[in-house]
Protein backbone atom coordinates (compact mmCIF):
# COMPACT_ATOMS: atom_id res chain seq x y z
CA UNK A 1 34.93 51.41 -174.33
CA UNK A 2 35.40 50.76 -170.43
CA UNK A 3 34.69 52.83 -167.55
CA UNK A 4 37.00 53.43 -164.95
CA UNK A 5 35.10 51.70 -162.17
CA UNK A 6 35.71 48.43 -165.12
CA UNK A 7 39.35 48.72 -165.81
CA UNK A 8 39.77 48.92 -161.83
CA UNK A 9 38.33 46.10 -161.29
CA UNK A 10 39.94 44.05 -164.14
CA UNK A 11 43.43 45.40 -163.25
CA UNK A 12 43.16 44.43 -159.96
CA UNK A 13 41.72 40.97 -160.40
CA UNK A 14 44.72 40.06 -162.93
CA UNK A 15 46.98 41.57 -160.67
CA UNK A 16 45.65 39.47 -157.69
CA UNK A 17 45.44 36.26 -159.95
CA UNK A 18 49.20 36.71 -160.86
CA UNK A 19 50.48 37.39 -156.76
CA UNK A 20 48.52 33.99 -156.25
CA UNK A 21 49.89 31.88 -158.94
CA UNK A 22 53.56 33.27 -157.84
CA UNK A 23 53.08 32.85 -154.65
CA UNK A 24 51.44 29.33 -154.73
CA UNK A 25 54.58 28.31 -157.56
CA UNK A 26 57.02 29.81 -154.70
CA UNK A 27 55.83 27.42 -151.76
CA UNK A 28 56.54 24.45 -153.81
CA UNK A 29 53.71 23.48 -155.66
CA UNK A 30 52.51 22.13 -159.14
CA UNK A 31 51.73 24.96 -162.17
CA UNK A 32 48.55 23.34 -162.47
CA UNK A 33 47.43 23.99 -158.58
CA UNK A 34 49.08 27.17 -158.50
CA UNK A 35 47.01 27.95 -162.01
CA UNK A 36 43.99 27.27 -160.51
CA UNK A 37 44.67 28.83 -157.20
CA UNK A 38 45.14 31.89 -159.04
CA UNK A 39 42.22 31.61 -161.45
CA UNK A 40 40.09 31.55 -157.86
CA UNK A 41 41.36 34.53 -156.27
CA UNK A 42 41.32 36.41 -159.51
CA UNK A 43 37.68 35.06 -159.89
CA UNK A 44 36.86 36.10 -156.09
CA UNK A 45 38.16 39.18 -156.99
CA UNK A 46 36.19 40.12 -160.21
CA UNK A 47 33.00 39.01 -158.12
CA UNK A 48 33.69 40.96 -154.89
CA UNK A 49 35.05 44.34 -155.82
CA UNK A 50 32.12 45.50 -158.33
CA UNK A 51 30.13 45.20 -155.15
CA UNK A 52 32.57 46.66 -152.76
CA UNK A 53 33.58 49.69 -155.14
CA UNK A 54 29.32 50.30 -155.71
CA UNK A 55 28.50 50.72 -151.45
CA UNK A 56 31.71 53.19 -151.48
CA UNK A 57 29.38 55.56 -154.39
CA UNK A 58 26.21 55.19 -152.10
């Protein structure tokens, strides 16, 4: 159903998204900031890595 190279990716772009929203909820700030603070790392994430993991199999 998913490759490896996919669930890598996924995993790490929740796990990103989750540090982010904790960490933005711990400095003081809104759910709603801290939500979407966290929806743009994990976002950053999911586009970076695919790209980053495919030069490392070149």
């Amino acid at each position: 159903m998913f490759t490896t190279r996919q669930l890598v990716t996924l995993t790490l772009s929740i796990t990103i998204a989750a540090i982010t929203c904790a960490l933005v909820l711990a400095a003081g700030a809104q759910w709603p900031g801290a939500l979407l603070s966290g929806g743009g790392a994990g976002g950053a994430t999911l586009a970076a890595l695919p790209k980053l993991l495919s030069r490392r199999d070149s």
